[in-house]
N, C-alpha and C. Protein backbone atom coordinates (compact mmCIF):
# COMPACT_ATOMS: atom_id res chain seq x y z
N UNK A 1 102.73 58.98 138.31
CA UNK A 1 101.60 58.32 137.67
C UNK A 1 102.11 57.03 137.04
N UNK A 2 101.61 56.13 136.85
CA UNK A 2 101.64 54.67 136.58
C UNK A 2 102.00 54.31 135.05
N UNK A 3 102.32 53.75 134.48
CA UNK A 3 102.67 53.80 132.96
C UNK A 3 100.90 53.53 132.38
N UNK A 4 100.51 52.78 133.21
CA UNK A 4 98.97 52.12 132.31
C UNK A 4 98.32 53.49 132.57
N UNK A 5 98.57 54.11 133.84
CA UNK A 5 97.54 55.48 133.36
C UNK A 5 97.88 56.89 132.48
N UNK A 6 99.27 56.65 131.69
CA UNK A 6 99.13 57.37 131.35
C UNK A 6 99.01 57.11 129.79
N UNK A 7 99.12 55.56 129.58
CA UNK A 7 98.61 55.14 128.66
C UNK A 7 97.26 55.45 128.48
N UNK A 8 96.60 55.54 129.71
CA UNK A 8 94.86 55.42 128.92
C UNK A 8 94.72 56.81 128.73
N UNK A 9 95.23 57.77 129.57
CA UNK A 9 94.94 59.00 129.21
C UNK A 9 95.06 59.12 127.80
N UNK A 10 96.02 59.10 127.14
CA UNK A 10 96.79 59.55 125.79
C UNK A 10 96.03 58.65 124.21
N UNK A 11 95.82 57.69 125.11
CA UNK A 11 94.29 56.87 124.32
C UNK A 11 93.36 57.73 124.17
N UNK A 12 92.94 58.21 125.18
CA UNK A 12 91.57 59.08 125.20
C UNK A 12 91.66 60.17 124.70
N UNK A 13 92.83 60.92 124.69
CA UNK A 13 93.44 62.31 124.05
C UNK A 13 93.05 61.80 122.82
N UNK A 14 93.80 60.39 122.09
CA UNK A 14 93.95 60.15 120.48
C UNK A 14 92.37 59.88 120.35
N UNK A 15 91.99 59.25 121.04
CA UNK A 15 90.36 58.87 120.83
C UNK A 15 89.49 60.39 120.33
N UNK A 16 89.75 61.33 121.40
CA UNK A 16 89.11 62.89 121.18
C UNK A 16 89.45 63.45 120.36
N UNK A 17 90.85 63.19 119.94
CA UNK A 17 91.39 64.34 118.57
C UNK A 17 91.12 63.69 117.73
N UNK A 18 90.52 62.22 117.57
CA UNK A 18 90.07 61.83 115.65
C UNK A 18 88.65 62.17 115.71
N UNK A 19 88.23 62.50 116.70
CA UNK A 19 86.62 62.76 116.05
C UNK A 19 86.89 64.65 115.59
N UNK A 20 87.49 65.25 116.13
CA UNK A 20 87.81 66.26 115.48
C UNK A 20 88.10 66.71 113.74
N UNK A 21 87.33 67.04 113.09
CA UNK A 21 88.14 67.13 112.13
C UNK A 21 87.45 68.75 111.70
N UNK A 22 88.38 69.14 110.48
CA UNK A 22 88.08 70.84 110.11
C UNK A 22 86.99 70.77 108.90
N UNK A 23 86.08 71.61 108.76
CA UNK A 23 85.22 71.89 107.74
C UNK A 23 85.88 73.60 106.98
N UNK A 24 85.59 72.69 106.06
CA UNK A 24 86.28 74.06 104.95
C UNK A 24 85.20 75.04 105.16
N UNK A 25 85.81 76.30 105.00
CA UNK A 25 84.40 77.42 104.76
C UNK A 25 84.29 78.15 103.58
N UNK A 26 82.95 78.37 103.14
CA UNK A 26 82.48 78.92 101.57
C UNK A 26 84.02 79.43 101.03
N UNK A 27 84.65 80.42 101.74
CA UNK A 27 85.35 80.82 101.32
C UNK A 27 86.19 81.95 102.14
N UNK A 28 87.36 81.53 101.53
CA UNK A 28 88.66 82.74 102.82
C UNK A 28 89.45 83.31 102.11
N UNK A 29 89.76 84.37 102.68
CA UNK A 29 90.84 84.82 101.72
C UNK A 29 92.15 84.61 101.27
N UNK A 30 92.52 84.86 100.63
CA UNK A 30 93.82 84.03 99.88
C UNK A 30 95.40 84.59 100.42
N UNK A 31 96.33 84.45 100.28
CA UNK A 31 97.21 85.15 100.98
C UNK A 31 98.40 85.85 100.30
N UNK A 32 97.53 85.72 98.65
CA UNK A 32 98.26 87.44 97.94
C UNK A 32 97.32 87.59 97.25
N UNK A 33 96.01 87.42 97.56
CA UNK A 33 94.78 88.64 97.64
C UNK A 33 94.47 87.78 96.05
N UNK A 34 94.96 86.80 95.42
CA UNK A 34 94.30 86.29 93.96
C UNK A 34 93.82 85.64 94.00
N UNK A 35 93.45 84.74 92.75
CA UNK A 35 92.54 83.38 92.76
C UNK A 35 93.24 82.62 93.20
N UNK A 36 92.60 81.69 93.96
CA UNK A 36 93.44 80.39 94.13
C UNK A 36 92.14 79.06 93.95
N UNK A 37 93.25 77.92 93.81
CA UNK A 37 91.99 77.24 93.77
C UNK A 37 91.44 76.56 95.21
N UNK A 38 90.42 76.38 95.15
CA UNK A 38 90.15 75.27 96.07
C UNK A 38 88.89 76.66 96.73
N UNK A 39 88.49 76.63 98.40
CA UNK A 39 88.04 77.48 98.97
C UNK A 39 88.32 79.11 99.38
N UNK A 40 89.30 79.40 98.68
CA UNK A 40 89.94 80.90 98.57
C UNK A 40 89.20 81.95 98.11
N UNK A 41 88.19 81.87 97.21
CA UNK A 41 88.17 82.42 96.37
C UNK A 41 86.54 83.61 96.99
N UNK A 42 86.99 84.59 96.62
CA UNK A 42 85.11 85.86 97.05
C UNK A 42 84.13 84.98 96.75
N UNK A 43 83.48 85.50 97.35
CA UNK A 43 81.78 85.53 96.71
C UNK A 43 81.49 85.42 95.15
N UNK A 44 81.91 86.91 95.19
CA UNK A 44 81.32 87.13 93.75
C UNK A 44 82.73 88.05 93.12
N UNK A 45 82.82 88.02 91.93
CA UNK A 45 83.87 88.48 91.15
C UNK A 45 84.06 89.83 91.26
N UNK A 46 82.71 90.62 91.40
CA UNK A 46 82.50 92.01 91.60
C UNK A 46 83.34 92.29 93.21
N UNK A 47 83.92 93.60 93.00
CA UNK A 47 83.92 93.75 94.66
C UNK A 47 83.88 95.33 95.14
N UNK A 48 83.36 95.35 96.08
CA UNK A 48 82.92 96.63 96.31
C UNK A 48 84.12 97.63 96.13
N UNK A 49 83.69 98.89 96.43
CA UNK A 49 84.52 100.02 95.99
C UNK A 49 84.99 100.70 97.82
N UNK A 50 86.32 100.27 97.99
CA UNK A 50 86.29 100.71 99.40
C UNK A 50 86.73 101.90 99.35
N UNK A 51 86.74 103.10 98.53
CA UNK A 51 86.97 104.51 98.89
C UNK A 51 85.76 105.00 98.88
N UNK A 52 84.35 104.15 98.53
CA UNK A 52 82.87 105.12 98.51
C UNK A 52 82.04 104.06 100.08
N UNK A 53 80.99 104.46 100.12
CA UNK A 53 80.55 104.01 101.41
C UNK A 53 79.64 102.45 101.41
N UNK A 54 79.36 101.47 101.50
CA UNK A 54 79.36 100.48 101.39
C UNK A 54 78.28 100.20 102.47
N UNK A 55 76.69 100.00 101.29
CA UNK A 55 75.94 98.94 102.52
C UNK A 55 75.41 98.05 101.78
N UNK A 56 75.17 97.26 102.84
CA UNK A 56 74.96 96.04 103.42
C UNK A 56 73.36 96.00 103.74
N UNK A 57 72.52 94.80 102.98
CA UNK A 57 70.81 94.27 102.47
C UNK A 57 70.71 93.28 102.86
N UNK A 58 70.61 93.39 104.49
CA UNK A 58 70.17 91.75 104.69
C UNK A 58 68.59 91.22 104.27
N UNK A 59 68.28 90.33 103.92
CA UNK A 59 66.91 89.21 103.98
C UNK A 59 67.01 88.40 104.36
N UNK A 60 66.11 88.42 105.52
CA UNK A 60 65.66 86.61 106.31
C UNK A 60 64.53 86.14 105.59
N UNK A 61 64.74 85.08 105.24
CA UNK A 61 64.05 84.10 104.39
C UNK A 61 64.52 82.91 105.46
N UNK A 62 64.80 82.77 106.34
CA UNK A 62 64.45 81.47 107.29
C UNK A 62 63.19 81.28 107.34
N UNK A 63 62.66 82.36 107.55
CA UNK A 63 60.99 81.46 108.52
C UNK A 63 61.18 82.26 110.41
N UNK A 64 62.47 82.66 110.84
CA UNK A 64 62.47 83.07 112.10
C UNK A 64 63.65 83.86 112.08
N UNK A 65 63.64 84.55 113.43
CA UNK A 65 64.14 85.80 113.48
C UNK A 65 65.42 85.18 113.40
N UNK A 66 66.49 85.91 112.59
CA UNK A 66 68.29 85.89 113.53
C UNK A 66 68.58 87.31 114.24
N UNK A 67 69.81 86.84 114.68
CA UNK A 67 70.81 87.83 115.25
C UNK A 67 71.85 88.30 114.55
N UNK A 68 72.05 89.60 114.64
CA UNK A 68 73.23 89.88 113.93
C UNK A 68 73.95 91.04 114.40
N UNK A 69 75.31 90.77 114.12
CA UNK A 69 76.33 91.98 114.67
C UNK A 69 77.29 92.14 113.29
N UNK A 70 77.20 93.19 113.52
CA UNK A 70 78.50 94.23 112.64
C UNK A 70 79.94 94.57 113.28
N UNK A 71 80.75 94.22 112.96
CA UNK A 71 82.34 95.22 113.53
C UNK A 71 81.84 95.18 114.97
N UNK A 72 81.60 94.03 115.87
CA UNK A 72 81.33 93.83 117.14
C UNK A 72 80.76 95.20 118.01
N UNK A 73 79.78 95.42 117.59
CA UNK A 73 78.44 96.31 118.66
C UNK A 73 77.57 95.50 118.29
N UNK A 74 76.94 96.23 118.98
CA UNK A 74 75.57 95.61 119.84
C UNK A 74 74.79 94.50 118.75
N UNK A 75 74.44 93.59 119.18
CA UNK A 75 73.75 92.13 118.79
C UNK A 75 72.31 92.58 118.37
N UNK A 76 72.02 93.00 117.67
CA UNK A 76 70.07 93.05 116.64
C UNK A 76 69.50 92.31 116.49
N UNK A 77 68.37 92.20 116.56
CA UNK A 77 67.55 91.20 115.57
C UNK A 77 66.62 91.31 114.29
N UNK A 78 66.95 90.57 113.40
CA UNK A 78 66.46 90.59 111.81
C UNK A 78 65.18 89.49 112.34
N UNK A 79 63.50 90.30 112.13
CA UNK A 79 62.59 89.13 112.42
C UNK A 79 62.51 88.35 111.11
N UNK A 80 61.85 87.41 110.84
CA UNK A 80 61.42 86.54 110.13
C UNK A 80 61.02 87.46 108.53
N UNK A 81 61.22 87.22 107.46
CA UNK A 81 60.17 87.40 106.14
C UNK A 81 60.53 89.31 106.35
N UNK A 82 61.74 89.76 107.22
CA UNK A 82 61.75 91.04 106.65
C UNK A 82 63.48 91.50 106.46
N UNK A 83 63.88 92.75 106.11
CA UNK A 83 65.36 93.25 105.65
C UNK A 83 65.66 94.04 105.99
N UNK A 84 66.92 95.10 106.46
CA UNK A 84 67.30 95.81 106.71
C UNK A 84 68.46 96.19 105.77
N UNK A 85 68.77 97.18 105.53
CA UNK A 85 69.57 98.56 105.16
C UNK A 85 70.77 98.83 106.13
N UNK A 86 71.84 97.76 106.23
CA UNK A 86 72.81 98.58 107.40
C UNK A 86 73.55 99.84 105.61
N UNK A 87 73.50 101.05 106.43
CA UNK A 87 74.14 101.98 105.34
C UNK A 87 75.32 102.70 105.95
N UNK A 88 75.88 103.36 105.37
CA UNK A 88 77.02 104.38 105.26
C UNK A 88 78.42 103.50 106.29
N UNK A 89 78.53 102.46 105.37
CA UNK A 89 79.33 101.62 106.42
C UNK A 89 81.19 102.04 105.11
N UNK A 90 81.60 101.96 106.11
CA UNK A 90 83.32 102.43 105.50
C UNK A 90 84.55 101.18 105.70
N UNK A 91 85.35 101.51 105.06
CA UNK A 91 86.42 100.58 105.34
C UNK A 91 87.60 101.74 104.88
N UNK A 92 88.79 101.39 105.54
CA UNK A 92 89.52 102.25 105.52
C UNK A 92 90.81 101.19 105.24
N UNK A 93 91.45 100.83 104.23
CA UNK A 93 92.45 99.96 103.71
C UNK A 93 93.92 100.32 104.20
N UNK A 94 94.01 101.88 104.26
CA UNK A 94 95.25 102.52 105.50
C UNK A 94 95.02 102.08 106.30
N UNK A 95 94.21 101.61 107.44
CA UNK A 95 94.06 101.98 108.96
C UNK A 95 94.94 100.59 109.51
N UNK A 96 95.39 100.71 110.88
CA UNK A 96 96.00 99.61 111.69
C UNK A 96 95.11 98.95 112.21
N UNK A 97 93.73 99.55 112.77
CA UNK A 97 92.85 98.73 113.09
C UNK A 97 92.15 97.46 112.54
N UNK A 98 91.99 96.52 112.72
CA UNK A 98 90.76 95.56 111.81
C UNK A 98 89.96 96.20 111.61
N UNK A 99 89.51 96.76 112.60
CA UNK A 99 87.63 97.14 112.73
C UNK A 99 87.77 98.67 111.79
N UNK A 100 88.89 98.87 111.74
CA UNK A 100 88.55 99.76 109.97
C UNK A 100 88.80 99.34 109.06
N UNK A 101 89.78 98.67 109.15
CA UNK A 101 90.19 98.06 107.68
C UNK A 101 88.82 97.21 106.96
N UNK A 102 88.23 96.37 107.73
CA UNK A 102 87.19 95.80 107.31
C UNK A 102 85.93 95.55 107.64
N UNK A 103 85.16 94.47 107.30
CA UNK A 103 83.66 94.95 107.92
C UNK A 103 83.47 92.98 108.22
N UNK A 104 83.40 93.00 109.00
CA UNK A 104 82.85 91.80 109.84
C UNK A 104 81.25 91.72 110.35
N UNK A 105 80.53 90.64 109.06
CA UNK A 105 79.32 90.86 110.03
C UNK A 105 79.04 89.51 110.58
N UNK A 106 78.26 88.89 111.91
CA UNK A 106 78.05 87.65 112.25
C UNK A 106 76.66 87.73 112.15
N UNK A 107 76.11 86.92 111.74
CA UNK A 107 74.38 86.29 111.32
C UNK A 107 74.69 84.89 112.11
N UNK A 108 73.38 84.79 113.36
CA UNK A 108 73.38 83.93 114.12
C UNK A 108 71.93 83.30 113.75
N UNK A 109 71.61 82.32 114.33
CA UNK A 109 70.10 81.84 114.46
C UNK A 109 69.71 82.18 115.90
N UNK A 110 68.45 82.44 116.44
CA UNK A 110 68.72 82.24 118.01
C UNK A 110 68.70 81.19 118.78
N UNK A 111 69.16 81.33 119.49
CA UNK A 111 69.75 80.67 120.91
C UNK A 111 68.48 78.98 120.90
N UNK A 112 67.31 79.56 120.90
CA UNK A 112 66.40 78.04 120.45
C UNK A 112 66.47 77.31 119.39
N UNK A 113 67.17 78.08 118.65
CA UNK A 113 67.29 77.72 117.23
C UNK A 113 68.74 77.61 116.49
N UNK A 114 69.58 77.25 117.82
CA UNK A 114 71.18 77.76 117.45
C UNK A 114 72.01 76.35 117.00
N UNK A 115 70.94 75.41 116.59
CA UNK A 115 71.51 74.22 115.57
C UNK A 115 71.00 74.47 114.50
N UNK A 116 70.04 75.30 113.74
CA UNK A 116 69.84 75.63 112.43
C UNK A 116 70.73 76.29 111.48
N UNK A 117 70.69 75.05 110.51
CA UNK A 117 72.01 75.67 109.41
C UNK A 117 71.83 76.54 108.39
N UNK A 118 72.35 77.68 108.68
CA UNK A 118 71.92 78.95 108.02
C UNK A 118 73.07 78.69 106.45
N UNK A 119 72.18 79.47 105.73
CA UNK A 119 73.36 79.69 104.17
C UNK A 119 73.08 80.76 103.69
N UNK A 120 74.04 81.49 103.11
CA UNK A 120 74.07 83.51 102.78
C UNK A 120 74.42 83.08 101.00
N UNK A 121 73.11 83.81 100.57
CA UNK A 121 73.33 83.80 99.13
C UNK A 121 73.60 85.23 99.08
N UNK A 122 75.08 85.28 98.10
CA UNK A 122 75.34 87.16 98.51
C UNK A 122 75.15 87.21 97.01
N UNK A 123 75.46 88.78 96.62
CA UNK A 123 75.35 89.46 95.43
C UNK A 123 75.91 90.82 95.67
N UNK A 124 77.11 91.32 94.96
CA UNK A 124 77.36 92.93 94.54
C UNK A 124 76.48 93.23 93.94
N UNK A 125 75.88 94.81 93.60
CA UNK A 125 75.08 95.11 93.13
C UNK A 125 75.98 97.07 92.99
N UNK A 126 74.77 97.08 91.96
CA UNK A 126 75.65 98.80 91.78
C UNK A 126 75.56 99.89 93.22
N UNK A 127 75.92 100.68 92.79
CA UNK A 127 76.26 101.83 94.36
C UNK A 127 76.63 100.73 95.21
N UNK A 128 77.61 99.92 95.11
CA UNK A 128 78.38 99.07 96.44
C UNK A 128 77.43 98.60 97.24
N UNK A 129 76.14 98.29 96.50
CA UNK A 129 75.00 97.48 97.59
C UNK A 129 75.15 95.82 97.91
N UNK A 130 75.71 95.26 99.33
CA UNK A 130 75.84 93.98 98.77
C UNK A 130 74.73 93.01 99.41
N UNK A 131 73.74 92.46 98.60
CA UNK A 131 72.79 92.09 99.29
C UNK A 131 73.30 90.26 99.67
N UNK A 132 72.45 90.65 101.04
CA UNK A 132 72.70 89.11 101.86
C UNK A 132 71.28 88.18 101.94
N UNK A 133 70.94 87.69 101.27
CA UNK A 133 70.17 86.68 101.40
C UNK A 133 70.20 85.39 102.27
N UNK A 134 69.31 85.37 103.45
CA UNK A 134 69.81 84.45 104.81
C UNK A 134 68.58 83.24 104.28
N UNK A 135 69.02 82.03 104.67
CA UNK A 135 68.07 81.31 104.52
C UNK A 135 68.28 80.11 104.78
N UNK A 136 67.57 78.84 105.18
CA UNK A 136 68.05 77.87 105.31
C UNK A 136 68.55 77.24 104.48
N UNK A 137 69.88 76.33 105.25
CA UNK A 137 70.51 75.28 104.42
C UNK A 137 69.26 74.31 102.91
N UNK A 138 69.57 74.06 101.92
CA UNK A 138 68.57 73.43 101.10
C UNK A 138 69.06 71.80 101.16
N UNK A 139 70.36 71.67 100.95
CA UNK A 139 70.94 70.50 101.32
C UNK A 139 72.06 69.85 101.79
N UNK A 140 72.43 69.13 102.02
CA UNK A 140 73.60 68.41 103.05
C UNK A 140 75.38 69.12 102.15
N UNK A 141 75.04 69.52 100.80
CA UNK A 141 76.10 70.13 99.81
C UNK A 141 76.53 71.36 100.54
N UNK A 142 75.53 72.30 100.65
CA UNK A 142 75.89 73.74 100.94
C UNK A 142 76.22 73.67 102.15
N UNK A 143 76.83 74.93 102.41
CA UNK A 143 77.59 75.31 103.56
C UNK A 143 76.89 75.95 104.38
N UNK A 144 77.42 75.48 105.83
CA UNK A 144 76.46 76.42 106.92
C UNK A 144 77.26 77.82 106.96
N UNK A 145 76.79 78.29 107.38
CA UNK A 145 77.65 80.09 107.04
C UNK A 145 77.20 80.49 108.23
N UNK A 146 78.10 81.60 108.75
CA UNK A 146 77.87 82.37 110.04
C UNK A 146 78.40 84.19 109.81
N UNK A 147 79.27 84.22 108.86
CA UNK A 147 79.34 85.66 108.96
C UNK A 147 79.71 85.99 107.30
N UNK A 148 80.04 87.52 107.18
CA UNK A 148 80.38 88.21 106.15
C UNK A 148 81.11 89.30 106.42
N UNK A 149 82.09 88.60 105.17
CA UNK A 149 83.64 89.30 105.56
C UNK A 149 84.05 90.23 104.48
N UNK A 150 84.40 91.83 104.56
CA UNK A 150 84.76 92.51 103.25
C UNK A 150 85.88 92.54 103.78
N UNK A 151 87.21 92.70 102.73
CA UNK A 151 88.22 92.80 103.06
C UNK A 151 88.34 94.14 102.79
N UNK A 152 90.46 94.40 102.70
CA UNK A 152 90.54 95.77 102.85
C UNK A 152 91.08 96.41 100.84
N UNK A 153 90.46 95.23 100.42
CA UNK A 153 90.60 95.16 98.90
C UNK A 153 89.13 95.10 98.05
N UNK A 154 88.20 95.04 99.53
CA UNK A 154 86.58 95.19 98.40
C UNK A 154 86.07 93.52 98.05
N UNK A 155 86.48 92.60 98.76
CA UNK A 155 86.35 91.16 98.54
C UNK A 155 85.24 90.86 99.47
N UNK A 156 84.49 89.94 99.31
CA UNK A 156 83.87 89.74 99.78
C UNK A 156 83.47 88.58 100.46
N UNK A 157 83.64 87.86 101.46
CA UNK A 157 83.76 86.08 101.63
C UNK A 157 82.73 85.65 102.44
N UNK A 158 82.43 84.46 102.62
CA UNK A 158 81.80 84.05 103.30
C UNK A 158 82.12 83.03 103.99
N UNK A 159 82.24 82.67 105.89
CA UNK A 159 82.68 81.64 106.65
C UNK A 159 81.36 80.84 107.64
């Protein structure tokens, strides 16, 4: 290959990798489980109790239906203006698995609607209820959100 073409290639590489850049998410977990500053940090200060059983209160307050999956089965749909009760959900802080250790849920918009920027107002609540409030973005500040993450310490995050 020619020196000028591989000049332009490597142009176009640098051209593609600066429009790239990373968006922080609500929040991740930290990597000795404390506060840290910046985007590290739970939800909420409370965190569930992972030796009792742990559910999960979604509300759509979009206006239209989403999608949602748990610990990867099957894809649901939450319609518009109503909630569901996922219950008797576990985490197991021994286990080697992810999919025991923690609880992964993904909240999608649908597929017609899969540029709408969703935002999860969460809350602990007593008996390990953690309610998810789905709803649209309010302004260009908040974060678009796509799932909800308990760890294997009862934390709770949002990405």
């Amino acid at each position: 290959m020619m020196k000028s073409g591989k000049i332009a290639i490597a142009a176009t590489l640098l051209a593609i990798a600066s429009t790239i850049s990373a968006a922080p998410a609500s929040a991740q977990p930290s990597g000795d489980g404390g506060p840290s500053p910046g985007f590290w940090q739970p939800e909420d200060r409370n965190f569930v109790e992972v030796e009792n059983p742990i559910q999960i209160s979604l509300i759509n307050n979009t206006g239209f239906a989403v999608d949602y999956e748990i610990n990867q089965e099957e894809t649901e749909q939450l319609l518009a203006a109503t909630s569901i009760n996922l219950t008797g959900l576990y985490i197991n802080p021994d286990s080697t698995r992810d999919l025991d250790r923690n609880i992964n849920l993904l909240i999608n918009p649908p597929i017609e609607r899969q540029n709408a920027p969703l935002h999860f107002d969460v809350t602990i609540g007593d008996n390990n209820i953690v309610s998810v409030t789905i709803r649209l973005r309010d302004n260009e500040l908040e974060t678009v959100d796509k799932a909800v993450y308990i760890d294997e310490k009862g934390r709770v995050y949002i990405f």
